[in-house]
N, C-alpha and C. Protein backbone atom coordinates (compact mmCIF):
# COMPACT_ATOMS: atom_id res chain seq x y z
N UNK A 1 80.11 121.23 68.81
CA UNK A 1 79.06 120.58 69.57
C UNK A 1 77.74 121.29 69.28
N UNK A 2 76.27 120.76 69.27
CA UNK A 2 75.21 121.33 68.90
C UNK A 2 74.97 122.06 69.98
N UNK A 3 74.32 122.93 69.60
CA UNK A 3 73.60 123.83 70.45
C UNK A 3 72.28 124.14 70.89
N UNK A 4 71.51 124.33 71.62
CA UNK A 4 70.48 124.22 72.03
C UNK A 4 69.76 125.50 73.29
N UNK A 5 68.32 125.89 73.42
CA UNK A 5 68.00 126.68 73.81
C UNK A 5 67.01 126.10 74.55
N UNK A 6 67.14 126.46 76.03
CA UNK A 6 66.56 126.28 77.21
C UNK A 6 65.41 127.42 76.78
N UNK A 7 64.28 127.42 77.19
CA UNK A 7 62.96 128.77 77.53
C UNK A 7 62.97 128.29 79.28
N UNK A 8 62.73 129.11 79.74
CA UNK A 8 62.01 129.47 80.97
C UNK A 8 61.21 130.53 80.98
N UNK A 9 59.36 130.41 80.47
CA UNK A 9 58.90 131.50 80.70
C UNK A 9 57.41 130.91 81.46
N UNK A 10 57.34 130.44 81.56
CA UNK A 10 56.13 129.86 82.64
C UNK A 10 56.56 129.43 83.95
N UNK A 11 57.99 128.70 83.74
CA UNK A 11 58.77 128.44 84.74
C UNK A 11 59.69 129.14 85.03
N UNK A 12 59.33 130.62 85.88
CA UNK A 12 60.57 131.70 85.64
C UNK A 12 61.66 131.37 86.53
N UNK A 13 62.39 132.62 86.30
CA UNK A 13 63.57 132.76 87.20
C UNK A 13 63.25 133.59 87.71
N UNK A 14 64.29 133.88 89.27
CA UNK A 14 64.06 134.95 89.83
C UNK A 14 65.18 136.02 89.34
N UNK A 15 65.07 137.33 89.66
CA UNK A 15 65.78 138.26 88.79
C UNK A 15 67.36 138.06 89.18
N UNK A 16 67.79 138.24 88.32
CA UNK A 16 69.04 138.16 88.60
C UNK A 16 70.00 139.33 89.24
N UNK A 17 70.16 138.86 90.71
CA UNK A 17 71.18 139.79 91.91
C UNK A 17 71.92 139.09 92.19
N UNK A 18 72.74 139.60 93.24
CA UNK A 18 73.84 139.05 93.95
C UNK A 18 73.67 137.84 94.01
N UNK A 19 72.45 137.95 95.40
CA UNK A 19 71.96 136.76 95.82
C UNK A 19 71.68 135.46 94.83
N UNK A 20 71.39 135.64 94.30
CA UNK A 20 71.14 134.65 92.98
C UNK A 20 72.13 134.36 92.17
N UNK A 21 73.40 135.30 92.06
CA UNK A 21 74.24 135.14 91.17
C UNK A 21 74.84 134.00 92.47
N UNK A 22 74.90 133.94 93.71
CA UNK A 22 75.37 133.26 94.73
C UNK A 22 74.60 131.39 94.52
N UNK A 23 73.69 131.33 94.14
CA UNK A 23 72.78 130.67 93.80
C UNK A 23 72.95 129.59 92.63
N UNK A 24 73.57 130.42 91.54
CA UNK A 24 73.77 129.92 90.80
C UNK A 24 75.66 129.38 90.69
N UNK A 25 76.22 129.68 91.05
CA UNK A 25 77.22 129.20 90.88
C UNK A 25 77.20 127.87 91.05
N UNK A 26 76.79 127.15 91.47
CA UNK A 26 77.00 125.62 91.58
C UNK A 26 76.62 124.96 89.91
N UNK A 27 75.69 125.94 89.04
CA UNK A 27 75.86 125.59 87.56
C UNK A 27 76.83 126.77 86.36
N UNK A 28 77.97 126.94 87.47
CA UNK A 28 78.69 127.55 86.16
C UNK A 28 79.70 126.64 85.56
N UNK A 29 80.74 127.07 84.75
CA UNK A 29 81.22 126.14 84.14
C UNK A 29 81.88 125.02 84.53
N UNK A 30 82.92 125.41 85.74
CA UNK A 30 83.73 125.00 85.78
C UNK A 30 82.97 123.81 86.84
N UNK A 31 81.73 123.87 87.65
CA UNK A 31 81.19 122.66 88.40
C UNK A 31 80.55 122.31 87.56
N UNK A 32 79.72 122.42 86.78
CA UNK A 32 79.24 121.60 85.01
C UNK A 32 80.30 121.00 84.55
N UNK A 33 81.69 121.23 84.33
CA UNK A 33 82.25 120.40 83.46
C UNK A 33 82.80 119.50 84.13
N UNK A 34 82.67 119.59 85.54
CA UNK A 34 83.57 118.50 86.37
C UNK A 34 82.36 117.77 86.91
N UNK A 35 80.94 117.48 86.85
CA UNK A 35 79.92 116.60 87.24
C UNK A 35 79.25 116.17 85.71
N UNK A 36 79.07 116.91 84.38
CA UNK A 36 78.84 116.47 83.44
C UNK A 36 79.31 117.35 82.62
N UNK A 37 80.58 116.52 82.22
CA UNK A 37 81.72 117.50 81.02
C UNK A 37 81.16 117.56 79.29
N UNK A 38 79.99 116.56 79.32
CA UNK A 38 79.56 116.86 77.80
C UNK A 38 78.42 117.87 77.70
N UNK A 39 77.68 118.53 78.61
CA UNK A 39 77.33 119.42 78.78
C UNK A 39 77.92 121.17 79.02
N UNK A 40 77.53 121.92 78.57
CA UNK A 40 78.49 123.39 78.46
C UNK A 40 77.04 124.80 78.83
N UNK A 41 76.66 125.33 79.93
CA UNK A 41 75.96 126.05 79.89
C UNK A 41 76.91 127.61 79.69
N UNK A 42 76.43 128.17 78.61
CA UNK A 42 77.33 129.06 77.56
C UNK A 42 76.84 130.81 78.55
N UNK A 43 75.38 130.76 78.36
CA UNK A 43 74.81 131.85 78.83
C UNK A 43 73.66 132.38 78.80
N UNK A 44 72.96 132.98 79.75
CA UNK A 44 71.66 132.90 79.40
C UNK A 44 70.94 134.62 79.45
N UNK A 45 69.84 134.92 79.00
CA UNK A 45 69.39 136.08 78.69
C UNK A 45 68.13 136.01 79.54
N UNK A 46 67.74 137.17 80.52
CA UNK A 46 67.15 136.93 82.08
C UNK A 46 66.24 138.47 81.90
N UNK A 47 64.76 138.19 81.38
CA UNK A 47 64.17 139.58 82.04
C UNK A 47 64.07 139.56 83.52
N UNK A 48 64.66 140.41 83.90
CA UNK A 48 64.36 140.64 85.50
C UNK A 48 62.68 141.13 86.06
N UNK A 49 62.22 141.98 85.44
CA UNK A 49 61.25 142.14 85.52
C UNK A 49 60.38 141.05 85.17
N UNK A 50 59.85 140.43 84.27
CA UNK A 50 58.68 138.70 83.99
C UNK A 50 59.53 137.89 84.60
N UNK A 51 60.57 137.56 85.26
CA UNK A 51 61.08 136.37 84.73
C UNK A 51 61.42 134.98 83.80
N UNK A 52 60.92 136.03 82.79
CA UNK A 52 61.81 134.91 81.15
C UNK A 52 63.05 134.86 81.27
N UNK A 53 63.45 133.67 80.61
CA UNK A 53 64.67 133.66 80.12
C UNK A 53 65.08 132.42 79.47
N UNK A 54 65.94 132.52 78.89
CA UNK A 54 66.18 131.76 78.06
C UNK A 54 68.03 131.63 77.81
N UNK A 55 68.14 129.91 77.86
CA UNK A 55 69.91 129.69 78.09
C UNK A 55 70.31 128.98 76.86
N UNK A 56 71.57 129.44 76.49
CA UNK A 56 72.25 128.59 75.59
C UNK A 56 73.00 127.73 75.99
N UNK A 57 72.59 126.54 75.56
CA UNK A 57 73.57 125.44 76.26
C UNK A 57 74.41 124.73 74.75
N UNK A 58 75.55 123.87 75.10
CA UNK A 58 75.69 123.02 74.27
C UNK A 58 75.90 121.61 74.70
N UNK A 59 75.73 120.84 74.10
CA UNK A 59 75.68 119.31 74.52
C UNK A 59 75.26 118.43 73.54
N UNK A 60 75.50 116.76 73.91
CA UNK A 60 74.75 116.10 72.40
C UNK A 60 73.58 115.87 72.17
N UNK A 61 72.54 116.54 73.47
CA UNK A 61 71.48 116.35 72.53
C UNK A 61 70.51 117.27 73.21
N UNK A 62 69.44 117.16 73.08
CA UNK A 62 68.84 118.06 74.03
C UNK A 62 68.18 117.29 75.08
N UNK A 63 67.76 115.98 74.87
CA UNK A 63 67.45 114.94 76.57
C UNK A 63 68.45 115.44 76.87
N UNK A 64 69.78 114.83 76.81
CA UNK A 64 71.19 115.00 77.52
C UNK A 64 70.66 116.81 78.22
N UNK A 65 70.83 117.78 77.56
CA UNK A 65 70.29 119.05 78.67
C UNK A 65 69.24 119.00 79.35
N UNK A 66 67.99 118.38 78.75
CA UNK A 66 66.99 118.41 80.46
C UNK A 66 67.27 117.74 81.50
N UNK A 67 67.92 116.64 81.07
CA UNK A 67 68.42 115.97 81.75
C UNK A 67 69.06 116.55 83.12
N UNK A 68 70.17 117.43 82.14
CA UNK A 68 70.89 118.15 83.36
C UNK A 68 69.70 118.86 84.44
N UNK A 69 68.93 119.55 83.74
CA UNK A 69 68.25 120.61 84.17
C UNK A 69 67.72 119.83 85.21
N UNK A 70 66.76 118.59 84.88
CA UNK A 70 66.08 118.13 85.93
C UNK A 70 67.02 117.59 87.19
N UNK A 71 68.39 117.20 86.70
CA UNK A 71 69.27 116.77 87.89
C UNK A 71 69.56 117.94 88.81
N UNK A 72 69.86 119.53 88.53
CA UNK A 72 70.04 120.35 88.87
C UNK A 72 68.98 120.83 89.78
N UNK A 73 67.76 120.75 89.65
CA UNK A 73 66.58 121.63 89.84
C UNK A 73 66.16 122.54 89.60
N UNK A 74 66.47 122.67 87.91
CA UNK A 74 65.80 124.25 87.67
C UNK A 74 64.86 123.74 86.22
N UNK A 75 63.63 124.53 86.75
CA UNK A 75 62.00 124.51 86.01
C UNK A 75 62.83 125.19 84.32
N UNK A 76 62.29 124.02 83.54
CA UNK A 76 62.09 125.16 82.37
C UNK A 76 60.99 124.28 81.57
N UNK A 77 60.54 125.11 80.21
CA UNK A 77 59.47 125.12 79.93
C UNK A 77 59.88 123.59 78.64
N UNK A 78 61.29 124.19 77.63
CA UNK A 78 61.35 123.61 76.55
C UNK A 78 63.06 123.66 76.67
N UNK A 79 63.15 122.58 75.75
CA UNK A 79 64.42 122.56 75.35
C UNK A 79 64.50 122.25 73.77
N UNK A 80 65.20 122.69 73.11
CA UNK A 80 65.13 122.92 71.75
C UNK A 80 66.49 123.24 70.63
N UNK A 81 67.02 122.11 69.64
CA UNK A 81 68.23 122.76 69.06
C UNK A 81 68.00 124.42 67.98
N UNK A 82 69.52 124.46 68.31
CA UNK A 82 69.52 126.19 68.00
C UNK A 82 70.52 125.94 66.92
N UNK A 83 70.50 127.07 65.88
CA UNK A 83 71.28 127.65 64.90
C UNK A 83 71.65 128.70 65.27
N UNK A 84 72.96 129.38 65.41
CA UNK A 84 73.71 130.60 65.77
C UNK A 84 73.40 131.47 64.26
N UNK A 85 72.91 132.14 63.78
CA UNK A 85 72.73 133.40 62.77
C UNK A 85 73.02 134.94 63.13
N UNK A 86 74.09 135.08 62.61
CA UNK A 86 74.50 136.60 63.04
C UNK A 86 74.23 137.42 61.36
N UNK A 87 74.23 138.29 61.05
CA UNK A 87 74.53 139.58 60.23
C UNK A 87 75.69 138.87 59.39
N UNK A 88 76.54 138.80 59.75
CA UNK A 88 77.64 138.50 59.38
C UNK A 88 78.03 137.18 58.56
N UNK A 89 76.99 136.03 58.91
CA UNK A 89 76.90 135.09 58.02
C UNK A 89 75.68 135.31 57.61
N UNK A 90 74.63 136.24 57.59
CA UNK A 90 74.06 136.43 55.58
C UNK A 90 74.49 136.93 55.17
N UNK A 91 75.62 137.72 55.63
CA UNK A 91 76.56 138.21 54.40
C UNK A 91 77.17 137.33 53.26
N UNK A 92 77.53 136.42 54.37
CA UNK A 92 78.71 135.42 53.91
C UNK A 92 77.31 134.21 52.90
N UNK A 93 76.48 134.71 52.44
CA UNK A 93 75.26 133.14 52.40
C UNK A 93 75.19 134.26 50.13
């Protein structure tokens, strides 16, 4: 499935605690895949301090993820498809 990258940096988050980890559960996997199963929020990378961050999602497209986002209620800036590049495949290139 393609992959794609949420930004939130104008539209932050708040840092990530308890409280918030409490917050967020209503978009982890297992209530994502049972309200919209072609959507997959994978994981996301959270300065606590600015509140940037930025999520990897997968899904078929990237409307299909704002989509979610805007059904959900959470601000982000862009949504955008991603290529996974590790070390390990320019090896392999």
């Amino acid at each position: 499935m393609p992959k794609f990258i949420a930004t939130h940096v104008t539209n932050k988050v708040p840092p990530f605690t308890p409280e918030v980890a409490k917050q967020m559960r209503p978009i982890t996997e297992p209530v994502l895949r049972e309200k919209y199963p072609e959507i997959v929020w994978n994981y996301a990378f959270i300065d606590n301090e600015t509140g940037r961050a930025v999520c990897v999602w997968d899904g078929p497209s990237a409307e299909a993820v704002e989509d979610v986002l805007k059904k959900l209620g959470i601000p982000y800036d862009a949504v955008f498809p991603a290529t996974k590049v590790s070390p390990h495949d320019l090896s392999q290139m």
